[in-house]
C-alpha atoms as a PDB file:
ATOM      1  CA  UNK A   1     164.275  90.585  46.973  1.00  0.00           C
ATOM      2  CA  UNK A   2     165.699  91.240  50.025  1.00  0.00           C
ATOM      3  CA  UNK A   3     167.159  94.970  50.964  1.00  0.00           C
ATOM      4  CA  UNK A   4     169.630  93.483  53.408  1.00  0.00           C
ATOM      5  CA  UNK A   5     173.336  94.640  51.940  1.00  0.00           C
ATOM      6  CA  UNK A   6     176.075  91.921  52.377  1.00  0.00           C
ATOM      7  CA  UNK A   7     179.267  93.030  52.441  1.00  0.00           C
ATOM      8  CA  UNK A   8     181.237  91.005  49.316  1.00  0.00           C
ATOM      9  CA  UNK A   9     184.989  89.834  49.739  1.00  0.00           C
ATOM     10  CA  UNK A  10     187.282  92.092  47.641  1.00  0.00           C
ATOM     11  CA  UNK A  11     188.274  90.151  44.907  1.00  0.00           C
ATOM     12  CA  UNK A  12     192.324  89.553  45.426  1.00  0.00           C
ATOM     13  CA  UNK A  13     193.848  86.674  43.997  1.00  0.00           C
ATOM     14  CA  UNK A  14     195.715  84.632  46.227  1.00  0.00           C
ATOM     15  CA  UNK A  15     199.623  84.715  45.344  1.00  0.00           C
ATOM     16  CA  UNK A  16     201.808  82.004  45.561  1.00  0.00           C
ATOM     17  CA  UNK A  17     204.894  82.655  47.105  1.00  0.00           C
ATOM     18  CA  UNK A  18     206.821  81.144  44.157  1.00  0.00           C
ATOM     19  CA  UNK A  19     207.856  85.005  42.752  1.00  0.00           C
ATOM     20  CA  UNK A  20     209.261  85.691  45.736  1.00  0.00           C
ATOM     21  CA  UNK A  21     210.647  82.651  45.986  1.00  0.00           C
ATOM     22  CA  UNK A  22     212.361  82.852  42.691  1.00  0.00           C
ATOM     23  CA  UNK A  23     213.502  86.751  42.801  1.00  0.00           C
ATOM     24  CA  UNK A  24     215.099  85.080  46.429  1.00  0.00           C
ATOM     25  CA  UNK A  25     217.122  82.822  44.527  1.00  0.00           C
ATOM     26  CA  UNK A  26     217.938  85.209  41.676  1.00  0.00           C
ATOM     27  CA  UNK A  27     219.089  87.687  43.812  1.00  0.00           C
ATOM     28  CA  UNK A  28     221.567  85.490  46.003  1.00  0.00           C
ATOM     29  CA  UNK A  29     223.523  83.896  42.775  1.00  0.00           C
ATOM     30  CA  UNK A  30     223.781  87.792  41.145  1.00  0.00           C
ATOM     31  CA  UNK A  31     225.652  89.008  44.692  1.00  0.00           C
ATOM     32  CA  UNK A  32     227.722  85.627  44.748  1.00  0.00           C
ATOM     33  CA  UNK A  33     228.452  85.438  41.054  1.00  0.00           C
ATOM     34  CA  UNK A  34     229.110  89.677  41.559  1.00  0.00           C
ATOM     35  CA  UNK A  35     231.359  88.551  44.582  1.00  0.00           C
ATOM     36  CA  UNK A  36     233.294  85.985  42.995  1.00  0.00           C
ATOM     37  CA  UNK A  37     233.952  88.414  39.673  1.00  0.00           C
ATOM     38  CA  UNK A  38     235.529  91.158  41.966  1.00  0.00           C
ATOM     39  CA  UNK A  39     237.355  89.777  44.752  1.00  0.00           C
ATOM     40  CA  UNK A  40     240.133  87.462  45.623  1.00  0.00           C
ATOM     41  CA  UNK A  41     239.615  87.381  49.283  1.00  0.00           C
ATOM     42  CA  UNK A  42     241.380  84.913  50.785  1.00  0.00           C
ATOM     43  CA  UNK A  43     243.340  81.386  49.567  1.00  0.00           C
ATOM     44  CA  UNK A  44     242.671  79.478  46.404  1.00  0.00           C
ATOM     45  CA  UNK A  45     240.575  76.618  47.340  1.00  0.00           C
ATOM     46  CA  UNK A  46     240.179  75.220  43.520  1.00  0.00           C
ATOM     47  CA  UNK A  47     242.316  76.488  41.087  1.00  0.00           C
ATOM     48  CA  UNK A  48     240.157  76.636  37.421  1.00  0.00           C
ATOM     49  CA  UNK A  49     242.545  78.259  35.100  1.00  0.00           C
ATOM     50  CA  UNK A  50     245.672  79.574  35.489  1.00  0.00           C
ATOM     51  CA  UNK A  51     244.544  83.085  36.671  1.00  0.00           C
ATOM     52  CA  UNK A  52     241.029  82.187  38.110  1.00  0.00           C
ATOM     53  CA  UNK A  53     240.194  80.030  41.136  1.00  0.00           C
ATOM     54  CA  UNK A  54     238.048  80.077  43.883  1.00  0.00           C
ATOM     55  CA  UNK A  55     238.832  81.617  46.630  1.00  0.00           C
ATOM     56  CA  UNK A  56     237.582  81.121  50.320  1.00  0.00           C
ATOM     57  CA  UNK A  57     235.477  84.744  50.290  1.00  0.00           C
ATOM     58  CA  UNK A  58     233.545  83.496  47.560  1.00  0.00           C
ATOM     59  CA  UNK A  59     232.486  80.507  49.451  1.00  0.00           C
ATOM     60  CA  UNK A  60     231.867  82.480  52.621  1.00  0.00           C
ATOM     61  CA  UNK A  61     230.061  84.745  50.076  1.00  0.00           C
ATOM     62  CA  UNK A  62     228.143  81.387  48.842  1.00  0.00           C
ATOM     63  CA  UNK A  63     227.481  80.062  51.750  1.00  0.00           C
ATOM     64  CA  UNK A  64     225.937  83.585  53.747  1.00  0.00           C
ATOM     65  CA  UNK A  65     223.806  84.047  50.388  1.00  0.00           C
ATOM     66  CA  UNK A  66     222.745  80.178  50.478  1.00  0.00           C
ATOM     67  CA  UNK A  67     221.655  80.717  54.123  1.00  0.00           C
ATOM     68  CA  UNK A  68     219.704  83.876  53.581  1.00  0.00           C
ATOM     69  CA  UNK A  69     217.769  82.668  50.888  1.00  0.00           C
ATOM     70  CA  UNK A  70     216.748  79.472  52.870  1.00  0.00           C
ATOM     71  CA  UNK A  71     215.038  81.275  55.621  1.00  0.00           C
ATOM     72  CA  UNK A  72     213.052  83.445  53.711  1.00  0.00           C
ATOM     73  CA  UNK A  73     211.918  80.488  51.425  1.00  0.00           C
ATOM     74  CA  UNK A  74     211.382  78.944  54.562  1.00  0.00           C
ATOM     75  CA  UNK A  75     209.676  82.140  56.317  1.00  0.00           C
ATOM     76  CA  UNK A  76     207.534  82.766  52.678  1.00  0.00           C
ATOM     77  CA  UNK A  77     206.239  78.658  52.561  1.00  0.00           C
ATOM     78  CA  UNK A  78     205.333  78.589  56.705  1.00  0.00           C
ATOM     79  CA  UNK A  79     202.799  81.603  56.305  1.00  0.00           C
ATOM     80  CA  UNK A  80     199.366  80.494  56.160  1.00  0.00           C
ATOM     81  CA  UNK A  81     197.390  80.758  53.223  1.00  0.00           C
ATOM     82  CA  UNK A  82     194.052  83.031  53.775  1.00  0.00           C
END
C-alpha cells in the first residue's frame, strides 16, 4: 500500500439543463396565458367569441416571453459540459 493521499472528485452528478429548460418554458406560457386573462391592451387581432379575442398586448406579451425563453435555452445548451 501506498501512503500517498489522492485527492477524489466530489461526487456531483452532472445536470442536464432540461429542468431549466422546461421551468423556462413553463414560466413564459403562465405570464402570457396570465397576460392574455387580464388585459385587453390594444385592437382585436382575432376575434374567438363574441366577448374574447386577441388582442395586440397579448401578442407583444407572446412574442417578449417567446424571445426570453429562447436565449436562455440558448444561453443553458451553449455552456460546456464539465
Amino acid at each position: 500500500m501506498n501512503d500517498a493521499t489522492v485527492p477524489l472528485r466530489a461526487a456531483t452528478p452532472r445536470r442536464s439543463p432540461a429542468f431549466a429548460i422546461a421551468v423556462t418554458w413553463a414560466l413564459a406560457a403562465i405570464v402570457t396565458l396570465c397576460v392574455a386573462a387580464e388585459t385587453r391592451i390594444g385592437p382585436v387581432i382575432l376575434k374567438l367569441t363574441p366577448k374574447h379575442g386577441v388582442h395586440m398586448g397579448d401578442l407583444a406579451v407572446f412574442f417578449g416571453c417567446t424571445a426570453i425563453a429562447l436565449v436562455v435555452t440558448a444561453a443553458l445548451l451553449s455552456r460546456p459540459r464539465r
